[in-house]
PDB file of N, CA and C in Angstrom:
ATOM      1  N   UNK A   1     251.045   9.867 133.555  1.00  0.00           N
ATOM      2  CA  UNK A   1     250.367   9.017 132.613  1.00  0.00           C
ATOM      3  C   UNK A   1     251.380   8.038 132.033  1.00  0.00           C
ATOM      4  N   UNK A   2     250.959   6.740 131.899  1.00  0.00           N
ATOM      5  CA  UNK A   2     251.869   5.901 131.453  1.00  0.00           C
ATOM      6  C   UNK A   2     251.894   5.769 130.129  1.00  0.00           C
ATOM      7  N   UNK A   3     252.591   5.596 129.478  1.00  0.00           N
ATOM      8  CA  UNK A   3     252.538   5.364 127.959  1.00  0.00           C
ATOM      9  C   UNK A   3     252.923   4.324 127.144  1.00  0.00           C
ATOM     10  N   UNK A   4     253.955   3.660 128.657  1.00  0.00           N
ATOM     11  CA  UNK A   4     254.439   2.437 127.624  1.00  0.00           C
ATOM     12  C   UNK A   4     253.205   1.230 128.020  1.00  0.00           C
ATOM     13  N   UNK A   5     252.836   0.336 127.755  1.00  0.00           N
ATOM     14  CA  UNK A   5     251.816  -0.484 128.243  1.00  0.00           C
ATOM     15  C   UNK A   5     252.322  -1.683 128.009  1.00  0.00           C
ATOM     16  N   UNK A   6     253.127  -2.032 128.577  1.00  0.00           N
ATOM     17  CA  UNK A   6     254.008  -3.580 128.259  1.00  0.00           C
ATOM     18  C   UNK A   6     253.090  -4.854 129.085  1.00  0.00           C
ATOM     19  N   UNK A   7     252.279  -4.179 129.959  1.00  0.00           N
ATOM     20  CA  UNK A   7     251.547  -5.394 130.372  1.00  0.00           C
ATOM     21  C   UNK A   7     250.124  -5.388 129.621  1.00  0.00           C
ATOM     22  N   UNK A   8     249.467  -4.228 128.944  1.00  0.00           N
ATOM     23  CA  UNK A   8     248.129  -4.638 128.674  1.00  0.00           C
ATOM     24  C   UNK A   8     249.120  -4.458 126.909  1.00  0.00           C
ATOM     25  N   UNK A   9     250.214  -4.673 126.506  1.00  0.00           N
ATOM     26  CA  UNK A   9     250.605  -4.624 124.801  1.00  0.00           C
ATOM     27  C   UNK A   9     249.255  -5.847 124.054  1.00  0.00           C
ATOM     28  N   UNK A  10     249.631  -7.049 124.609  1.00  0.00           N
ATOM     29  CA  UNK A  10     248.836  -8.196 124.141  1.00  0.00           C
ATOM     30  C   UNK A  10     247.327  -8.144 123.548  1.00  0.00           C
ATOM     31  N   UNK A  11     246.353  -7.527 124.749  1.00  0.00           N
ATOM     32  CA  UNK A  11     245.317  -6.530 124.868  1.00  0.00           C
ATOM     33  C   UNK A  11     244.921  -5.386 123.442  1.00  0.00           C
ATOM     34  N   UNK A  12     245.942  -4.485 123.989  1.00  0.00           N
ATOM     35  CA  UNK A  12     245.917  -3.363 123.282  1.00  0.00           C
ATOM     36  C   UNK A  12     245.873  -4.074 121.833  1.00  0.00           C
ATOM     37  N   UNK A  13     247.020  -4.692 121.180  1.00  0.00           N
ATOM     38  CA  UNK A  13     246.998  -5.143 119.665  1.00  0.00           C
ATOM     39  C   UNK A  13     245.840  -5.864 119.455  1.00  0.00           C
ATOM     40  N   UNK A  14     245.046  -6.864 120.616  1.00  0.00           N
ATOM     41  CA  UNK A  14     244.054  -7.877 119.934  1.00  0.00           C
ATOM     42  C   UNK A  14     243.024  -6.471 119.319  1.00  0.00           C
ATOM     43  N   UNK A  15     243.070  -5.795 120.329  1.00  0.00           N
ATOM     44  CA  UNK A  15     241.876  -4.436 119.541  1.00  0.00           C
ATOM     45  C   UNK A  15     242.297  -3.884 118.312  1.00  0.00           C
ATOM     46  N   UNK A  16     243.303  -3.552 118.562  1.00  0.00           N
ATOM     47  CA  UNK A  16     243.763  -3.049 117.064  1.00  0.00           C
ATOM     48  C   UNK A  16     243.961  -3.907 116.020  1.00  0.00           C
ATOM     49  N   UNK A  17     243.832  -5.591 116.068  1.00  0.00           N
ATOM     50  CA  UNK A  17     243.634  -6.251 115.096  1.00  0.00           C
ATOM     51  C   UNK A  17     242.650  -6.668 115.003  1.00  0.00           C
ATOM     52  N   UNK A  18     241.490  -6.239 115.317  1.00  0.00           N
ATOM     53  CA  UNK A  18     240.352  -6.367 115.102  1.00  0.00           C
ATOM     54  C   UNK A  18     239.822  -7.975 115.460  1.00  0.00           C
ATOM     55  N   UNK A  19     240.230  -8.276 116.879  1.00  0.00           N
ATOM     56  CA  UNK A  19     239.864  -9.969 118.037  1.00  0.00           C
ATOM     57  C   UNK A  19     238.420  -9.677 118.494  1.00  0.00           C
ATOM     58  N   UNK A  20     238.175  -8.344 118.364  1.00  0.00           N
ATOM     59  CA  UNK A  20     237.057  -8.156 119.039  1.00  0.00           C
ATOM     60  C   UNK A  20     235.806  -7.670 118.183  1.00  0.00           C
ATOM     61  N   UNK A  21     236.014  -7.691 117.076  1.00  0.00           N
ATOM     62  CA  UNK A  21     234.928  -7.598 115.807  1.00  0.00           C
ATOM     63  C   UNK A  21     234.900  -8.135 115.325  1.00  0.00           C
ATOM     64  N   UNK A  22     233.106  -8.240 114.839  1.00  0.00           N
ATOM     65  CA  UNK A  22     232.435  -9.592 113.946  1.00  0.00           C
ATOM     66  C   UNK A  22     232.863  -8.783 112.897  1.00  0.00           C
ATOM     67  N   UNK A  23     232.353 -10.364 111.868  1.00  0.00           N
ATOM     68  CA  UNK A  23     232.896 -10.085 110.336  1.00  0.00           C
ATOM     69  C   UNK A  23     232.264  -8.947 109.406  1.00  0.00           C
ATOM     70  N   UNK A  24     231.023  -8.068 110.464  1.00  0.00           N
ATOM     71  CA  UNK A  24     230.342  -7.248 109.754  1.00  0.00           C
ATOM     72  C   UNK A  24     230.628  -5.915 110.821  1.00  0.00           C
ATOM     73  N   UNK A  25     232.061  -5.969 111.108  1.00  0.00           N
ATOM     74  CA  UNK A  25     232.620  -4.719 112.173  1.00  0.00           C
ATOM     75  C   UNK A  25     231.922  -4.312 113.557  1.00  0.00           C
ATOM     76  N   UNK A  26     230.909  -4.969 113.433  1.00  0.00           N
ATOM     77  CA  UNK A  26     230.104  -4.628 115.115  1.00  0.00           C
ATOM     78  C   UNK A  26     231.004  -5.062 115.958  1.00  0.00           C
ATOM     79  N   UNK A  27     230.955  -4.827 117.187  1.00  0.00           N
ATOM     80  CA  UNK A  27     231.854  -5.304 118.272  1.00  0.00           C
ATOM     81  C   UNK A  27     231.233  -6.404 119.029  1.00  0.00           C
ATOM     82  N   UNK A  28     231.813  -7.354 119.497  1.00  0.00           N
ATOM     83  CA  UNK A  28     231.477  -8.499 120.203  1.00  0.00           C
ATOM     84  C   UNK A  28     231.155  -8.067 121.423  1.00  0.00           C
ATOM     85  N   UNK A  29     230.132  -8.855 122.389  1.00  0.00           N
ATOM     86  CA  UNK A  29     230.238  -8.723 123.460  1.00  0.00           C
ATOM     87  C   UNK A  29     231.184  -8.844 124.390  1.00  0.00           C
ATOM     88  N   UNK A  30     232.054  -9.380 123.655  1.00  0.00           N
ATOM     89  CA  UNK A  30     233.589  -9.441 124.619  1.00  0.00           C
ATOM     90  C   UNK A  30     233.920  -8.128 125.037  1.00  0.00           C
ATOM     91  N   UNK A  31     233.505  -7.114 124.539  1.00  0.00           N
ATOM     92  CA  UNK A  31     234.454  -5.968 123.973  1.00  0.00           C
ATOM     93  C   UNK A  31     233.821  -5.012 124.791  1.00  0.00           C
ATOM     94  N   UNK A  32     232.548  -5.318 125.088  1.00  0.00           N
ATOM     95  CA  UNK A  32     231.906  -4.464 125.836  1.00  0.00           C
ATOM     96  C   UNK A  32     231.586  -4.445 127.842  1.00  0.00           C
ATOM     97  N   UNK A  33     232.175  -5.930 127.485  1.00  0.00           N
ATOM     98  CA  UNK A  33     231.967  -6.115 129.118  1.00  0.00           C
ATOM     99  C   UNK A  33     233.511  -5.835 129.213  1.00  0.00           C
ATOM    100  N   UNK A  34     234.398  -5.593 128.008  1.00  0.00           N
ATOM    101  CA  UNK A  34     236.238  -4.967 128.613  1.00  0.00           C
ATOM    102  C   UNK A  34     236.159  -3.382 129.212  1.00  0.00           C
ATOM    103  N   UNK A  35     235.631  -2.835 128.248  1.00  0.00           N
ATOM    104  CA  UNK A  35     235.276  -1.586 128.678  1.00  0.00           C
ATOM    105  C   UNK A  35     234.230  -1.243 129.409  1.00  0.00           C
ATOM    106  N   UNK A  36     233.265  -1.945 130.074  1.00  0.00           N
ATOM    107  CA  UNK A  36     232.414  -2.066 131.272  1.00  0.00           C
ATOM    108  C   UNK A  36     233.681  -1.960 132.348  1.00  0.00           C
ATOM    109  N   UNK A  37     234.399  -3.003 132.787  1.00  0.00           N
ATOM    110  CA  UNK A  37     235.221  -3.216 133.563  1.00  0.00           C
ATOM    111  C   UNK A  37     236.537  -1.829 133.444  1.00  0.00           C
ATOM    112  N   UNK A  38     236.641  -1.749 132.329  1.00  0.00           N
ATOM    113  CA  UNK A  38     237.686  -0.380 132.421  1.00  0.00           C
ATOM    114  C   UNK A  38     236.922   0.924 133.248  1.00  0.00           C
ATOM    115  N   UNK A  39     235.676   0.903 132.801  1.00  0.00           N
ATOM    116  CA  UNK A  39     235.057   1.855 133.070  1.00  0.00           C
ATOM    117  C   UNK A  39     234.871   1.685 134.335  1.00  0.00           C
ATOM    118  N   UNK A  40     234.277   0.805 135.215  1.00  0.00           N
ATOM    119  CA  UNK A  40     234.267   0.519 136.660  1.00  0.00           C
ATOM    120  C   UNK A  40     235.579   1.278 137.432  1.00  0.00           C
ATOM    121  N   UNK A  41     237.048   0.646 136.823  1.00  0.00           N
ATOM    122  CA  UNK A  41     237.929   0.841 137.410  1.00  0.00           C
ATOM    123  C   UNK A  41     238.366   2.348 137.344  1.00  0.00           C
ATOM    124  N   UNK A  42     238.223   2.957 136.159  1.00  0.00           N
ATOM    125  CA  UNK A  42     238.371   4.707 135.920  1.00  0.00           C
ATOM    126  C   UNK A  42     237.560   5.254 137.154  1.00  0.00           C
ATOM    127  N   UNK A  43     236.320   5.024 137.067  1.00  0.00           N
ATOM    128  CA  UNK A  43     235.320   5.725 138.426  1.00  0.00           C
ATOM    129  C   UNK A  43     235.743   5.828 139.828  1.00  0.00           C
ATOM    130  N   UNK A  44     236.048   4.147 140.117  1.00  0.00           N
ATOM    131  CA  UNK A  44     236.929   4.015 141.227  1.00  0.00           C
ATOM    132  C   UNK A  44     238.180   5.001 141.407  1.00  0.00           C
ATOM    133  N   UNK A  45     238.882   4.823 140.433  1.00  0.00           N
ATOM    134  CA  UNK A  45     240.851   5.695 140.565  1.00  0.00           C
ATOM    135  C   UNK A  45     240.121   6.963 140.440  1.00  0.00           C
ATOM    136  N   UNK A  46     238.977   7.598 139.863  1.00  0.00           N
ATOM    137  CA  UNK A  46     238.673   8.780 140.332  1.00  0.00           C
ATOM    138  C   UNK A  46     237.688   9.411 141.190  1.00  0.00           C
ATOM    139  N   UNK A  47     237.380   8.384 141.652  1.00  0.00           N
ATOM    140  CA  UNK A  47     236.529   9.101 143.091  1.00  0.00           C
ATOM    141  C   UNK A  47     237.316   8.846 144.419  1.00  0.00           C
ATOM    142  N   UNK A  48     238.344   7.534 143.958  1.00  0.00           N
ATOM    143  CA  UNK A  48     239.311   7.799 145.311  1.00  0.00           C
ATOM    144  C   UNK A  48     241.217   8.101 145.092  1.00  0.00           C
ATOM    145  N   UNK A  49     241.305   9.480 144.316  1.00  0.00           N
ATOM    146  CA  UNK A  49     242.222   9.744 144.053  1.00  0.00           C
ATOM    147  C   UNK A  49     242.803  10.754 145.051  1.00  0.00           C
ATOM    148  N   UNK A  50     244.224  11.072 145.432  1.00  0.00           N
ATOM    149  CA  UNK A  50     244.699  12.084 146.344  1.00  0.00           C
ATOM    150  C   UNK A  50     244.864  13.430 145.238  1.00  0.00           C
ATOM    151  N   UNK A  51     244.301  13.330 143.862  1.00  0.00           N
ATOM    152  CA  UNK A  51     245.234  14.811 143.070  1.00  0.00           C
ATOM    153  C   UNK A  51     243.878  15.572 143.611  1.00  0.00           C
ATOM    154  N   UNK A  52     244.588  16.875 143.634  1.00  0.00           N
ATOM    155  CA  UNK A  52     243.305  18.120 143.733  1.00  0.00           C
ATOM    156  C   UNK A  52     242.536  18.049 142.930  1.00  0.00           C
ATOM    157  N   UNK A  53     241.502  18.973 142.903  1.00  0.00           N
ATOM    158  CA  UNK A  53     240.397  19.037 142.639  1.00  0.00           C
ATOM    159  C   UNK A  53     241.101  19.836 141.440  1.00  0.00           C
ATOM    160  N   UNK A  54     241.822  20.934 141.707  1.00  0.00           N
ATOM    161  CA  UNK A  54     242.061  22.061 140.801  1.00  0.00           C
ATOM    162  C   UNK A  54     244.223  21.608 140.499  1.00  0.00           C
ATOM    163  N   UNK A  55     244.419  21.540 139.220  1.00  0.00           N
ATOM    164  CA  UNK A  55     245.850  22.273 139.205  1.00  0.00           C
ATOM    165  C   UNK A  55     246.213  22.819 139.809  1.00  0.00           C
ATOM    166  N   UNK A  56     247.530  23.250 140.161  1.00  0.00           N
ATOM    167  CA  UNK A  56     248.423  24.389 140.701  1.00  0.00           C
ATOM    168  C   UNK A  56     248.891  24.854 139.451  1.00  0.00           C
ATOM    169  N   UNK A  57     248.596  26.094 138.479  1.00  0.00           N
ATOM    170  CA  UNK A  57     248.736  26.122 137.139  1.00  0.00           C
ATOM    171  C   UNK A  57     250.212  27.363 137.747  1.00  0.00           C
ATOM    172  N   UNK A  58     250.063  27.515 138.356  1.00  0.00           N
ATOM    173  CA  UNK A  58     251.578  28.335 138.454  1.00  0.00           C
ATOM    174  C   UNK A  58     252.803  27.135 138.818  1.00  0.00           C
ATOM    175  N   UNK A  59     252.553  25.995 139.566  1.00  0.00           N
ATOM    176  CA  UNK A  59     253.699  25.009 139.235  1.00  0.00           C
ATOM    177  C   UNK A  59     253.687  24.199 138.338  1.00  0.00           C
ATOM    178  N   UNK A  60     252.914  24.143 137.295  1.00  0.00           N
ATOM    179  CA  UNK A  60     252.646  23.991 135.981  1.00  0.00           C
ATOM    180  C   UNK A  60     253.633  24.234 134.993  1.00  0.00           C
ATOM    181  N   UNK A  61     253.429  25.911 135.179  1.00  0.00           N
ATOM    182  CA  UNK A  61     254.066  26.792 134.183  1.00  0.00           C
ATOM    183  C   UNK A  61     255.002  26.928 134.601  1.00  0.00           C
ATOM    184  N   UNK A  62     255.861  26.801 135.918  1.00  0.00           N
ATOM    185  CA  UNK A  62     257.354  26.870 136.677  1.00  0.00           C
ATOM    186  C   UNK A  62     257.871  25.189 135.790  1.00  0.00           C
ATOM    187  N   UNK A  63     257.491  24.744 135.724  1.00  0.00           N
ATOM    188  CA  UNK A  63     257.973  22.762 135.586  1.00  0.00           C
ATOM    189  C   UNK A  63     258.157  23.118 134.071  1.00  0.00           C
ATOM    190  N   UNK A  64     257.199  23.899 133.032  1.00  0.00           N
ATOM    191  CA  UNK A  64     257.030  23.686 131.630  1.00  0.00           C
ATOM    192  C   UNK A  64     258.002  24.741 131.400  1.00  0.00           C
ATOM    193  N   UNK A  65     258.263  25.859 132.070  1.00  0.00           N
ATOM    194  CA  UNK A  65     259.329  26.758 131.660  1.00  0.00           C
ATOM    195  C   UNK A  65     260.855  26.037 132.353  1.00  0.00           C
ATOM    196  N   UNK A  66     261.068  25.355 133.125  1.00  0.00           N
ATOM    197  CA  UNK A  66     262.564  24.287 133.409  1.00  0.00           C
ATOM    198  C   UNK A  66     262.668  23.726 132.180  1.00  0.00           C
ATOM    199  N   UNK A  67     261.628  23.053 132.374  1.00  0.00           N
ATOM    200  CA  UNK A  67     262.003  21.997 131.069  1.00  0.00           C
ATOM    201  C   UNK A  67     262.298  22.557 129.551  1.00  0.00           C
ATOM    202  N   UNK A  68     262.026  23.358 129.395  1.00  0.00           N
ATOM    203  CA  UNK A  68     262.255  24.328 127.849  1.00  0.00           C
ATOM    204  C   UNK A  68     263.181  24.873 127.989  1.00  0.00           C
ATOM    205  N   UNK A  69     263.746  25.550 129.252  1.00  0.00           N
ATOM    206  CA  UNK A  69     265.272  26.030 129.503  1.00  0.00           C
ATOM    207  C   UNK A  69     266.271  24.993 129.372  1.00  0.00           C
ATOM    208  N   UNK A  70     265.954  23.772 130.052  1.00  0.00           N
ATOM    209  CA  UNK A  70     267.050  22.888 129.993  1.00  0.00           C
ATOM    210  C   UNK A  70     267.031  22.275 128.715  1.00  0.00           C
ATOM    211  N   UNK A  71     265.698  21.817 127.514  1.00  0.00           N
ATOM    212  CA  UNK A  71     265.910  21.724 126.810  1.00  0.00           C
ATOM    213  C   UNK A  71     266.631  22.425 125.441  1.00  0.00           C
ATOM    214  N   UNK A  72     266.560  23.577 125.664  1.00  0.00           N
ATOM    215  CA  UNK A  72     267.087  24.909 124.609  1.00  0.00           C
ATOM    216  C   UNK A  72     268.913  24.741 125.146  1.00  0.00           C
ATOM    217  N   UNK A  73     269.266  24.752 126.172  1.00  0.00           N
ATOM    218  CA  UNK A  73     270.221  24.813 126.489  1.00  0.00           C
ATOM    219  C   UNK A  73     271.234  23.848 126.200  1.00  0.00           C
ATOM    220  N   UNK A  74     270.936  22.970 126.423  1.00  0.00           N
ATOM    221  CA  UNK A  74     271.227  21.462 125.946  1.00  0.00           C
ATOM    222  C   UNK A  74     272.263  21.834 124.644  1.00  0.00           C
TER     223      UNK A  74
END
């Protein structure tokens, strides 16, 4: 999962400064055909994704117990 979002930053803040709400907080239609289109693209990346169906919750818990060793150790 990505977290930094340096290409949709611009995006992300107009929402959080409120570019996409009228002066009585409803949302514009702008706002709804963004997340129409997000939503299109989520469906897509998940109906044609390579991850399993299911976790491997034992290499899960092998990856989350490294990382707590190497972090404690540190």
């Amino acid at each position: 999962m990505r977290t930094y979002r340096d290409k949709e930053h611009n995006l992300l803040m107009d929402i959080r400064n409120g570019k996409f709400q009228n002066n009585d907080h409803t949302f514009k239609q702008e706002f709804f055909e963004l997340v129409d289109d997000l939503e299109k693209k989520f469906l897509y990346a998940s109906e044609n994704t390579v991850l399993p169906d299911k976790p491997d919750w034992e290499q899960i818990e092998d990856f989350v117990m490294r990382v707590n060793r190497e972090t404690v150790l540190r």
